[in-house]
PDB file of N, CA and C in Angstrom:
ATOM      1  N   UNK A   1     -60.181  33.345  -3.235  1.00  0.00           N
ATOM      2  CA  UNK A   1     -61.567  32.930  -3.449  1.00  0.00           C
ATOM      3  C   UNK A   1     -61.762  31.471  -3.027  1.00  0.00           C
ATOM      4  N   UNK A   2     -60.907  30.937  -3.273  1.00  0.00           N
ATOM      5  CA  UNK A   2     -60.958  29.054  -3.126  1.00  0.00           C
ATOM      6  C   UNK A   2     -60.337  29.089  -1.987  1.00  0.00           C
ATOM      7  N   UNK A   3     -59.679  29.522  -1.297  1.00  0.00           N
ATOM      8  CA  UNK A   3     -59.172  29.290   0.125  1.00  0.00           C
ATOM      9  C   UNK A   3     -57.600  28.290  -0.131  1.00  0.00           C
ATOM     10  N   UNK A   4     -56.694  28.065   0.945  1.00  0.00           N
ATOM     11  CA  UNK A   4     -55.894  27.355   0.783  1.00  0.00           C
ATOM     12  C   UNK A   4     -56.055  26.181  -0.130  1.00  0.00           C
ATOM     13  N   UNK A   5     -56.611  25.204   0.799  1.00  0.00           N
ATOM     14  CA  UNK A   5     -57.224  23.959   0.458  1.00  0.00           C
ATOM     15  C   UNK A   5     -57.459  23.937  -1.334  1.00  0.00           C
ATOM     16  N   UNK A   6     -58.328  25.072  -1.369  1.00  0.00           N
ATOM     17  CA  UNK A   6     -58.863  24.908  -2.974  1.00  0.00           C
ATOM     18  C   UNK A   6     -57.560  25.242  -3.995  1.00  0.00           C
ATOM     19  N   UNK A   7     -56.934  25.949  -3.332  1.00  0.00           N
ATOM     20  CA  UNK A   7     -55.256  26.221  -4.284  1.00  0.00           C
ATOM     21  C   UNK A   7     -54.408  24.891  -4.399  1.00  0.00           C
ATOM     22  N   UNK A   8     -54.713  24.082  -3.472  1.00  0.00           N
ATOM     23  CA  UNK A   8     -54.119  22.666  -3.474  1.00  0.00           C
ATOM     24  C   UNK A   8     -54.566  21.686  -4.425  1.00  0.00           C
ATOM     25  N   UNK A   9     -56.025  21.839  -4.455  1.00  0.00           N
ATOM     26  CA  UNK A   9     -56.929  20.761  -5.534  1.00  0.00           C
ATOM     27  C   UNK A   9     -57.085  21.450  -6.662  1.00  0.00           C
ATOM     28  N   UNK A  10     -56.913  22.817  -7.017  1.00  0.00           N
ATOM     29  CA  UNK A  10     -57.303  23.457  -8.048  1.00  0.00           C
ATOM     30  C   UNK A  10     -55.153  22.846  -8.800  1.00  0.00           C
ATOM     31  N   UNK A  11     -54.099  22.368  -8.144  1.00  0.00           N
ATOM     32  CA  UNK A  11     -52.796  22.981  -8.526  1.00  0.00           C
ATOM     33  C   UNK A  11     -53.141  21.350  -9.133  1.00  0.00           C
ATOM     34  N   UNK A  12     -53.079  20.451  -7.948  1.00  0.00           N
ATOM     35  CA  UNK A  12     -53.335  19.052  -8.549  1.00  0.00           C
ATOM     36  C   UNK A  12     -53.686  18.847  -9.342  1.00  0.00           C
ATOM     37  N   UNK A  13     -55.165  19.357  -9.710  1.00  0.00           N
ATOM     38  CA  UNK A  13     -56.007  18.778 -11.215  1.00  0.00           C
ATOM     39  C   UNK A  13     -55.274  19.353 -12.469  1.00  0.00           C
ATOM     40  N   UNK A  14     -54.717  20.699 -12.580  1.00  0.00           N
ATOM     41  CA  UNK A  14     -53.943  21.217 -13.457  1.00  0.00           C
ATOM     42  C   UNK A  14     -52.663  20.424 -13.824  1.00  0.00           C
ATOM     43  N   UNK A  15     -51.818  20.048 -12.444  1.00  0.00           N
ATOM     44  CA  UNK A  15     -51.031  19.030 -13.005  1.00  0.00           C
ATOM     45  C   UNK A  15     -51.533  17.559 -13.567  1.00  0.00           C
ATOM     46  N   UNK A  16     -52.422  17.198 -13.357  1.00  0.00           N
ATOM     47  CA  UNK A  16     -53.094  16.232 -14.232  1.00  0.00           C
ATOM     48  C   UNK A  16     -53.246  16.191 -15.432  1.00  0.00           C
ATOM     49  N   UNK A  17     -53.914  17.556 -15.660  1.00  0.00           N
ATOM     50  CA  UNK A  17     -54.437  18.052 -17.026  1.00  0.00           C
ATOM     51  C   UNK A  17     -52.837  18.304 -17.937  1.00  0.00           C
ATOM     52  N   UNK A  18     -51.755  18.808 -17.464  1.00  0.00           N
ATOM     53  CA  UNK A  18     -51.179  19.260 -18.385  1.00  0.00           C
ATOM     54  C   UNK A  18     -49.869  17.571 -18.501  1.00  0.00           C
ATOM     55  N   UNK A  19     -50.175  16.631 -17.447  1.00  0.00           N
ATOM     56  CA  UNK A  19     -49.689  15.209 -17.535  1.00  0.00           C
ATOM     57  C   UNK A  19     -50.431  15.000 -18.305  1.00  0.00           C
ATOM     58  N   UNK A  20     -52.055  14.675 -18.716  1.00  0.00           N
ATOM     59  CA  UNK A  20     -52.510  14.400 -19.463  1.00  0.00           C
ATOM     60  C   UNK A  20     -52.509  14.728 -20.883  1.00  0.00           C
ATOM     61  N   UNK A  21     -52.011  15.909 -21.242  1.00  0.00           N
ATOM     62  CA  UNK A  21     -51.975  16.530 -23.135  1.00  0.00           C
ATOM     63  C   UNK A  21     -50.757  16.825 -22.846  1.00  0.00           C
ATOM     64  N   UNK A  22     -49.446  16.828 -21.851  1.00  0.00           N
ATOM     65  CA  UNK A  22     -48.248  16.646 -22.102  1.00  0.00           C
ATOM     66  C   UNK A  22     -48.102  18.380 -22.999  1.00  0.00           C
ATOM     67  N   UNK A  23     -48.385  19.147 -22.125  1.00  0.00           N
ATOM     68  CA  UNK A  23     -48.366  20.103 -23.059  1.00  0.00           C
ATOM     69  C   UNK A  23     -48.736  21.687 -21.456  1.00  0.00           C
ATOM     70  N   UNK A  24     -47.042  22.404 -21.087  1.00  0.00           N
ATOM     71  CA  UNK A  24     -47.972  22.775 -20.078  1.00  0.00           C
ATOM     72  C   UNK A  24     -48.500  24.458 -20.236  1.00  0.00           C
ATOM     73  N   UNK A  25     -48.675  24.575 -21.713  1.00  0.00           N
ATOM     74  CA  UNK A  25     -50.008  25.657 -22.190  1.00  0.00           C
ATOM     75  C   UNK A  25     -51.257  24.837 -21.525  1.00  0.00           C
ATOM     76  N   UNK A  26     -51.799  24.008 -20.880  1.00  0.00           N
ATOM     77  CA  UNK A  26     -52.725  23.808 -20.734  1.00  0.00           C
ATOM     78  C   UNK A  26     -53.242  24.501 -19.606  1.00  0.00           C
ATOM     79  N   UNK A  27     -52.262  24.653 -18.687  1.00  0.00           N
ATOM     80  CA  UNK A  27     -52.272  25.234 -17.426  1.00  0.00           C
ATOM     81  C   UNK A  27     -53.339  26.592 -17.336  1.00  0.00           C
ATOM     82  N   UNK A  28     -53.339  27.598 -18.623  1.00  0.00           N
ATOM     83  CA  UNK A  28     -53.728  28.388 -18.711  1.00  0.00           C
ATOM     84  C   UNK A  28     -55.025  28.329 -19.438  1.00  0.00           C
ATOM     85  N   UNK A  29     -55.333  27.203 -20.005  1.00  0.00           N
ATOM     86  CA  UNK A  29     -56.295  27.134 -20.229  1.00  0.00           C
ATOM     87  C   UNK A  29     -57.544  26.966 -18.951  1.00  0.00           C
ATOM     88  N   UNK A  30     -56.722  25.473 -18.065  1.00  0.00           N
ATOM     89  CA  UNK A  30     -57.642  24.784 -16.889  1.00  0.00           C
ATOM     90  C   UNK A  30     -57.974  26.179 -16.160  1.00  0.00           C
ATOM     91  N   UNK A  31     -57.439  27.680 -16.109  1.00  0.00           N
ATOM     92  CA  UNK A  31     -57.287  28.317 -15.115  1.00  0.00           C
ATOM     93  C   UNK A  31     -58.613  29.157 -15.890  1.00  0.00           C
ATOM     94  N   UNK A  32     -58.902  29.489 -17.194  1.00  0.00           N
ATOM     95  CA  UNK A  32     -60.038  29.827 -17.615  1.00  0.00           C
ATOM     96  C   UNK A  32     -60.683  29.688 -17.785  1.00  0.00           C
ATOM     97  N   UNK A  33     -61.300  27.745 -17.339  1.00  0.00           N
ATOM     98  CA  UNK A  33     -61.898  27.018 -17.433  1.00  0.00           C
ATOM     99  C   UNK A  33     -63.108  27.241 -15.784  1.00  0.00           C
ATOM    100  N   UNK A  34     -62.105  27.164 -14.970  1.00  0.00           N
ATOM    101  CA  UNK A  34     -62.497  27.052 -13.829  1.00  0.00           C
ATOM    102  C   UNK A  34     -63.367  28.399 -13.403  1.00  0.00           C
ATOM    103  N   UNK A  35     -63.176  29.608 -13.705  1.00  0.00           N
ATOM    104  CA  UNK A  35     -63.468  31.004 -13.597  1.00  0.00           C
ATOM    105  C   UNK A  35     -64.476  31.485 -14.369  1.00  0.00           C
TER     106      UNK A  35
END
């Protein structure tokens, strides 16, 4: 749906998010977030 590109910026911000709450259950959250 997001194309390459968007699998790249969608992987980045997730690793942000789960650097950010240090916690990487978040991953699955950002992914139900986005959808």
């Amino acid at each position: 749906m997001w194309g390459r590109k968007g699998e790249e910026i969608i992987r980045e911000l997730a690793n942000w998010e789960m650097r950010k709450w240090g916690s990487v259950g978040c991953y699955d959250d950002f992914l139900v977030k986005i959808k």
